[in-house]
Protein backbone atom coordinates (compact mmCIF):
# COMPACT_ATOMS: atom_id res chain seq x y z
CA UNK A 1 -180.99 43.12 -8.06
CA UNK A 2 -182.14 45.73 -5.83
CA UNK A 3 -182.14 48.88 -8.51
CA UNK A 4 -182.44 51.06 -5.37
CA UNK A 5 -179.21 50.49 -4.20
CA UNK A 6 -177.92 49.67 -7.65
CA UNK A 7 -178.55 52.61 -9.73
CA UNK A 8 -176.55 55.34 -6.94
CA UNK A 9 -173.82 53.31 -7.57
CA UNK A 10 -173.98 52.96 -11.57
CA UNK A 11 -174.34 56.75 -11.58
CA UNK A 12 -171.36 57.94 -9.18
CA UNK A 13 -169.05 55.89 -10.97
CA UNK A 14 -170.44 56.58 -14.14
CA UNK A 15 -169.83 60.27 -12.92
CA UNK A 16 -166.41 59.86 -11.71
CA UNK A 17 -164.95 57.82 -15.09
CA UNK A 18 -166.79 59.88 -17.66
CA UNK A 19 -166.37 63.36 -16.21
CA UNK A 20 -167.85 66.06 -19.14
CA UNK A 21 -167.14 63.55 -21.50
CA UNK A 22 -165.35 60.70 -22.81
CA UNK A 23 -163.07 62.77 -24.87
CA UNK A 24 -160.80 59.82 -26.50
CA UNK A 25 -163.73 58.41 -27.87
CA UNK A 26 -165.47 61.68 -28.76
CA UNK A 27 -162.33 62.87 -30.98
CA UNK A 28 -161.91 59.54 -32.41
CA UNK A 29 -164.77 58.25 -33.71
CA UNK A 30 -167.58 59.93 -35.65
CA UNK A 31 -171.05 60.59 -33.93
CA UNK A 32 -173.68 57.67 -34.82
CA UNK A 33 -171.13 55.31 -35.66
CA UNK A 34 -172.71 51.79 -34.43
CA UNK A 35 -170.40 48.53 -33.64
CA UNK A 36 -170.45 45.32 -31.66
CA UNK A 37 -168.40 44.45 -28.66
CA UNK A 38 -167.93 40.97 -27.12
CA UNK A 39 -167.28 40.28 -23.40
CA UNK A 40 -164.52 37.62 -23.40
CA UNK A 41 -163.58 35.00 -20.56
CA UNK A 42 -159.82 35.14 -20.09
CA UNK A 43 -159.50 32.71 -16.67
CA UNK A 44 -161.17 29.73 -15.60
CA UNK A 45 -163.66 30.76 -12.58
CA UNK A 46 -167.58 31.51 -11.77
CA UNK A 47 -168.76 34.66 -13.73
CA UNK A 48 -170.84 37.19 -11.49
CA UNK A 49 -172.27 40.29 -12.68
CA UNK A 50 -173.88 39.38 -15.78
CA UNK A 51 -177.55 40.97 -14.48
CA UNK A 52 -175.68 44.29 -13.45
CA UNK A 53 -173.79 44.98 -16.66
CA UNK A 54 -176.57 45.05 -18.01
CA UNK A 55 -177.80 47.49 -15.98
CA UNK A 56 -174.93 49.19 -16.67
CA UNK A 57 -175.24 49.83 -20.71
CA UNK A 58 -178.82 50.05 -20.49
CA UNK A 59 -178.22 53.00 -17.72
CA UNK A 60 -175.60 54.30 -20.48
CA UNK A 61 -177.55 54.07 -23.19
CA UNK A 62 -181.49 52.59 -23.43
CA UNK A 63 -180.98 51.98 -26.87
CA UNK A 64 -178.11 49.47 -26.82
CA UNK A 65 -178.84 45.75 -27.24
CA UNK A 66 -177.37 42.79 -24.68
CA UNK A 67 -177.14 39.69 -25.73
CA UNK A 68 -176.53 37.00 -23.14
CA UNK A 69 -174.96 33.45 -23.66
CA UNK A 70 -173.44 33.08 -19.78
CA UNK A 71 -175.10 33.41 -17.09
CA UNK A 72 -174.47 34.03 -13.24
CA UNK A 73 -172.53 31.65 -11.50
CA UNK A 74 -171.85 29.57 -14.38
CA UNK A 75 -168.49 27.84 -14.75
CA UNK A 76 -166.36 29.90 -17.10
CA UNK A 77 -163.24 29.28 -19.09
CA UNK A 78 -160.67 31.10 -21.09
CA UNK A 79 -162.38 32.55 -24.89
CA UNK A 80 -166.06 31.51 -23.64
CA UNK A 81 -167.95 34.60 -24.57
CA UNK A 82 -170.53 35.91 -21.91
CA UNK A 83 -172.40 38.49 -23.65
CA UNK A 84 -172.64 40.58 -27.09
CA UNK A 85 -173.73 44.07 -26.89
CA UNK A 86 -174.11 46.42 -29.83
CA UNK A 87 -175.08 49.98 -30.77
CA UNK A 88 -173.64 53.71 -30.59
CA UNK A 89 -170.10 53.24 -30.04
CA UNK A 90 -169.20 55.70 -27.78
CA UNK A 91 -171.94 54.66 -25.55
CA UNK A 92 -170.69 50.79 -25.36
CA UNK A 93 -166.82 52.41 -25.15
CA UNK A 94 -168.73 54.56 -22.22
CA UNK A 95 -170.09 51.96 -20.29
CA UNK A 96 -167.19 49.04 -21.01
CA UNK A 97 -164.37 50.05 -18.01
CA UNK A 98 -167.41 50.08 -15.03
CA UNK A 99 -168.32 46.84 -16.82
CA UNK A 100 -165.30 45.25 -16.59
CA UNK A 101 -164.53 46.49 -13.01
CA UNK A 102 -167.73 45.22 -11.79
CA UNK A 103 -167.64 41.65 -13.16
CA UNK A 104 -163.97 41.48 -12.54
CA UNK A 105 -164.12 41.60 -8.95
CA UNK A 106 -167.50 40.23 -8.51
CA UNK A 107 -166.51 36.85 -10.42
CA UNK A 108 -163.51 37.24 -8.58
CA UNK A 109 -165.21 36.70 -5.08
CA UNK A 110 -167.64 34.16 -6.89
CA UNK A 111 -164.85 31.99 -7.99
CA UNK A 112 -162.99 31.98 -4.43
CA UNK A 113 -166.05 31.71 -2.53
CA UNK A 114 -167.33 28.79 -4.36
CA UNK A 115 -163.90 27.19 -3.82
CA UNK A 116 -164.26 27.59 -0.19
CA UNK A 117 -168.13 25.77 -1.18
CA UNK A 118 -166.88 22.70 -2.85
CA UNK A 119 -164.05 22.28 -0.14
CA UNK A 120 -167.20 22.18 2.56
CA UNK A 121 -169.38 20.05 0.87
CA UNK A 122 -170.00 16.38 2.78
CA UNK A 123 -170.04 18.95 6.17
CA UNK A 124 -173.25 20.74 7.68
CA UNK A 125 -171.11 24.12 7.99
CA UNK A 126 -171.33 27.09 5.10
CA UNK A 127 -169.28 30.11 4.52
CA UNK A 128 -170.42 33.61 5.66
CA UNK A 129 -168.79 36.98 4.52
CA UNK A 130 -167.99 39.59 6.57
CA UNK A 131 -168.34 43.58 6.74
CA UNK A 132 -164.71 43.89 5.32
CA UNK A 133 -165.80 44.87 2.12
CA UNK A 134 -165.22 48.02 -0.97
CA UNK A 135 -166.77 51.02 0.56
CA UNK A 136 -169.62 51.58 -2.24
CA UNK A 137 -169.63 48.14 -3.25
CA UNK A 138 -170.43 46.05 -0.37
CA UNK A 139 -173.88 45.16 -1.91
CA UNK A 140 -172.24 44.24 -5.37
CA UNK A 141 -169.38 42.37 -3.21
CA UNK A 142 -172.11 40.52 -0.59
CA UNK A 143 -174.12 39.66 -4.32
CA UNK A 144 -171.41 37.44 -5.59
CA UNK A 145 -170.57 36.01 -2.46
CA UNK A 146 -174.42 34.59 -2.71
CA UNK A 147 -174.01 34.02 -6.96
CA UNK A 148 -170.63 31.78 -5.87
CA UNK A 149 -172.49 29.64 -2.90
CA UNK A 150 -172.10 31.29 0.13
CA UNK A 151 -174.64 32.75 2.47
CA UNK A 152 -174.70 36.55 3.23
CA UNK A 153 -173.51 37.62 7.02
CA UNK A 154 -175.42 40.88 8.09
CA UNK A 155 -175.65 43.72 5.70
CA UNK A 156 -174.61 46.31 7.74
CA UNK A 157 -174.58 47.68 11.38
CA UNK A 158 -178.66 48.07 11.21
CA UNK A 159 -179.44 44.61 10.59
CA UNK A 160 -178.31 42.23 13.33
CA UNK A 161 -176.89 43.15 16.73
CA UNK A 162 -173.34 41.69 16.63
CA UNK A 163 -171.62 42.14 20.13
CA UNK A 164 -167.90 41.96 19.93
CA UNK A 165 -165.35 42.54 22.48
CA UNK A 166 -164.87 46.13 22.84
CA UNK A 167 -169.22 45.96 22.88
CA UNK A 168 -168.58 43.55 25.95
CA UNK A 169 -165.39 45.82 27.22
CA UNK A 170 -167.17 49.32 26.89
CA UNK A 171 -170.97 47.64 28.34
CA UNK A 172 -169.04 46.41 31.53
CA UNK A 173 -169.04 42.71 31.09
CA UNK A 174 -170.93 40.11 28.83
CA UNK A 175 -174.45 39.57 30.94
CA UNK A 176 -175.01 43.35 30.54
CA UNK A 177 -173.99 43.66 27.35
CA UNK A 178 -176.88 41.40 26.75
CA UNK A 179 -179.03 42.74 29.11
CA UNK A 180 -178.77 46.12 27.41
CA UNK A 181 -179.35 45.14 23.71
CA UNK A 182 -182.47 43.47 25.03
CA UNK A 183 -183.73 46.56 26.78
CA UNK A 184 -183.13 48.48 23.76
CA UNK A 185 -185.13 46.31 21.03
CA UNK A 186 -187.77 46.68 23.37
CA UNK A 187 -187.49 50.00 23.15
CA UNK A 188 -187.00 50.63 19.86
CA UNK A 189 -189.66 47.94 18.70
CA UNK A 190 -186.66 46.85 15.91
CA UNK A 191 -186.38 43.18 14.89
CA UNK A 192 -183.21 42.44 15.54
CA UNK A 193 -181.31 38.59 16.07
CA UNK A 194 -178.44 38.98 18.61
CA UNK A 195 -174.98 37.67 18.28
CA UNK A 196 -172.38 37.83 20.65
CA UNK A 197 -168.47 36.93 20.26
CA UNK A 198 -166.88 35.02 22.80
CA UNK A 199 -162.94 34.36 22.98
CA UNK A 200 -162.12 31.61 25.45
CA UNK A 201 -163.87 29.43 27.35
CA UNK A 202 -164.63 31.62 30.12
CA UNK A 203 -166.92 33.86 27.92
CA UNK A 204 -168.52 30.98 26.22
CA UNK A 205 -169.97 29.94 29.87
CA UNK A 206 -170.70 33.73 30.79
CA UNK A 207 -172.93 33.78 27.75
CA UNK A 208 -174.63 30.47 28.15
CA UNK A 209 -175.52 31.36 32.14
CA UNK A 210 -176.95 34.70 30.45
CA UNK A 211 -178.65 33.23 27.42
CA UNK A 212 -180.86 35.32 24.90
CA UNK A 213 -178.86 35.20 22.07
CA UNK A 214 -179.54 33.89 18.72
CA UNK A 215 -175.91 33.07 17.72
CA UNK A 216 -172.34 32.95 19.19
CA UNK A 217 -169.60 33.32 17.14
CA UNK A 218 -166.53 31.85 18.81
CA UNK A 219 -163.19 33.82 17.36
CA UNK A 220 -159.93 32.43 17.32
CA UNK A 221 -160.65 28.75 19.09
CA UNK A 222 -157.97 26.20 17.88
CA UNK A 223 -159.41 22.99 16.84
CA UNK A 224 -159.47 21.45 20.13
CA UNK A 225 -161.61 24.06 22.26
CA UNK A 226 -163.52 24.43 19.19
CA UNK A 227 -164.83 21.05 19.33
CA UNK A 228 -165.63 21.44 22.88
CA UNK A 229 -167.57 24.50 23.13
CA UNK A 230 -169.93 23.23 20.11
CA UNK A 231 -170.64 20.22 22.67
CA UNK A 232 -171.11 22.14 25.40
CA UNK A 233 -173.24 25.03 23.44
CA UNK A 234 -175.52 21.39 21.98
CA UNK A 235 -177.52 22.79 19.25
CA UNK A 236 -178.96 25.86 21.55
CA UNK A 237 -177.57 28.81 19.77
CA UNK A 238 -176.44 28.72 15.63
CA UNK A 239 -172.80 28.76 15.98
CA UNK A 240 -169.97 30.74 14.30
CA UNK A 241 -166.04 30.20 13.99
CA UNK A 242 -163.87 33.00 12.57
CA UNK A 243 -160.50 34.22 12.96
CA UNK A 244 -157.51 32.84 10.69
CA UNK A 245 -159.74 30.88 8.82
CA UNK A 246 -158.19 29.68 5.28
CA UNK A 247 -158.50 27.58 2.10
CA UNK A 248 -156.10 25.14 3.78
CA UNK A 249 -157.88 24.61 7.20
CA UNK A 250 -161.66 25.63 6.57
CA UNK A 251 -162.32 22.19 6.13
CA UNK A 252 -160.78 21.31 9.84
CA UNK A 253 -162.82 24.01 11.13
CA UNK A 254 -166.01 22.63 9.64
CA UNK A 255 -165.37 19.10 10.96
CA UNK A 256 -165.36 20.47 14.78
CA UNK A 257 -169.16 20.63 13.76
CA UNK A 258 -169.95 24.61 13.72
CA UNK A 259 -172.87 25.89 11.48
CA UNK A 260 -170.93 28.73 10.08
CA UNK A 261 -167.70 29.30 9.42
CA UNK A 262 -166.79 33.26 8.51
CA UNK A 263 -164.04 34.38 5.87
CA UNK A 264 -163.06 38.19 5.34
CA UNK A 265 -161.17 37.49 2.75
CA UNK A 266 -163.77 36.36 0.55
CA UNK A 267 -164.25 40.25 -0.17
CA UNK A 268 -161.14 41.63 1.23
CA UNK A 269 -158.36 40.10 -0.59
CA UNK A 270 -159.65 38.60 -3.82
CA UNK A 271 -158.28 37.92 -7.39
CA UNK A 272 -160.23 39.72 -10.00
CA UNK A 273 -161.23 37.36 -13.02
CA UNK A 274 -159.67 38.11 -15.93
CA UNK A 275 -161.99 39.32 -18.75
CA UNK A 276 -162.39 41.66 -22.00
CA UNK A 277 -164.43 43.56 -23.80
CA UNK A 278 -163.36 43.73 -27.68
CA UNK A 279 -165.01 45.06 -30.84
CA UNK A 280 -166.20 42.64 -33.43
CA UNK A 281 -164.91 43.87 -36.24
């Protein structure tokens, strides 16, 4: 867990839930009162987010205690219980909604990427996610993609030089596109791998004439072309399919023999898991 990129988070949200106070809570129940909550499974999936909740109510509150029984990317069914936590009250009642939101969603994405996993296995291809994420929460988001199986894409727009069509369109043509990322990692001295999308195959032999690229990611291909432009391409460049890409044909994708295949919707249209935090009374 990078607590760099972590702890901003926690806090903000923390912030924008809590406000000058948890007032419900506050009028309710009488300082110093102590308790123990339980953080029930209510849907059969992957959990994800066990690490960062505990973050979470140790960021709350230093003094409360976690107990873990479940961890990260374990299967998970309903009543299992993933964690105990106990101390001040208010402080687990503080800390529980973030919790829940966090784990929710993040065993959410675990559960349907590692469907997409198991539906792969037998093939050399794996499942990348995409930049479509939660503003704020991409790293949480990207994190559970990795706890359910699948392999991380680039982070952001600073990591990897990813030339798409309106790159190509606004450069004036594939070959210069190229050209010009070149010319500016020497430059800028950055260590950057290159990627460039190609839509037909026109563009796929544009960019093999050109060459220095690290990967091409070939978007929208039906099954046939697909096929062909991984023979043609032969192992020189790590290659990418995206572009309508589902539960029900990833499989068919992964056959035509690309390395990757790439899913927005692992982040971008997930089920949360269903789970609970209740007092132990």
């Amino acid at each position: 867990m990078d607590i760099e990129l972590v702890q901003p988070f926690i806090d903000n949200a923390l912030k924008e839930d809590v406000g000058d106070g948890d007032h419900t809570s506050l009028a309710t129940i009488p300082p110093g009162t102590t308790g123990k909550a339980r953080l029930l499974v209510k849907d059969n999936g992957i959990i994800a987010g066990v690490e960062l909740a505990q973050y979470i109510f140790h960021r709350v509150d230093k003094a409360l205690s976690v107990n873990i029984f479940i961890k990260d990317g374990t299967v998970v069914k309903p009543k299992d219980v993933v964690l105990e936590v106990e101390g001040d009250v208010i402080s687990i009642l503080t800390a529980e909604r973030l919790v829940l939101n966090c784990m929710q969603r993040m065993s959410g994405i675990a559960t349907n990427t590692n469907h997409i996993v198991d539906l792969l296995k037998g093939t050399n291809t794996q499942v990348l996610d995409t930049r479509k994420t939660t503003p704020g929460m991409r790293y949480l988001e990207k994190w559970a993609v990795r706890i359910g199986g699948g392999v991380n894409h680039r982070f952001g727009l600073y990591d990897m030089i990813l030339i798409k069509d309106n790159h190509v369109d606004y450069s004036g043509g594939i070959a210069r596109a190229i050209e010009n990322a070149h010319q500016y990692i020497e430059k800028t001295g950055k260590k950057l791998a290159i990627e460039i999308e190609v839509r037909n195959q026109e563009e796929l032999d544009e960019v093999i004439a050109a060459g220095g690229v690290d990967r091409i990611l070939l978007d929208n291909f039906n099954f046939a072309d697909l096929k062909q432009a991984v023979n043609i391409i032969e192992g020189r460049y790590i290659t990418e399919a995206s572009g309508g890409i589902t539960v029900d044909n990833v499989r068919e994708y992964a056959n035509c023999g690309v390395d990757y295949v790439s899913i927005g919707a692992l982040t971008h249209s997930v089920k949360c898991l269903d789970l609970s935090l209740k007092a132990v009374k």
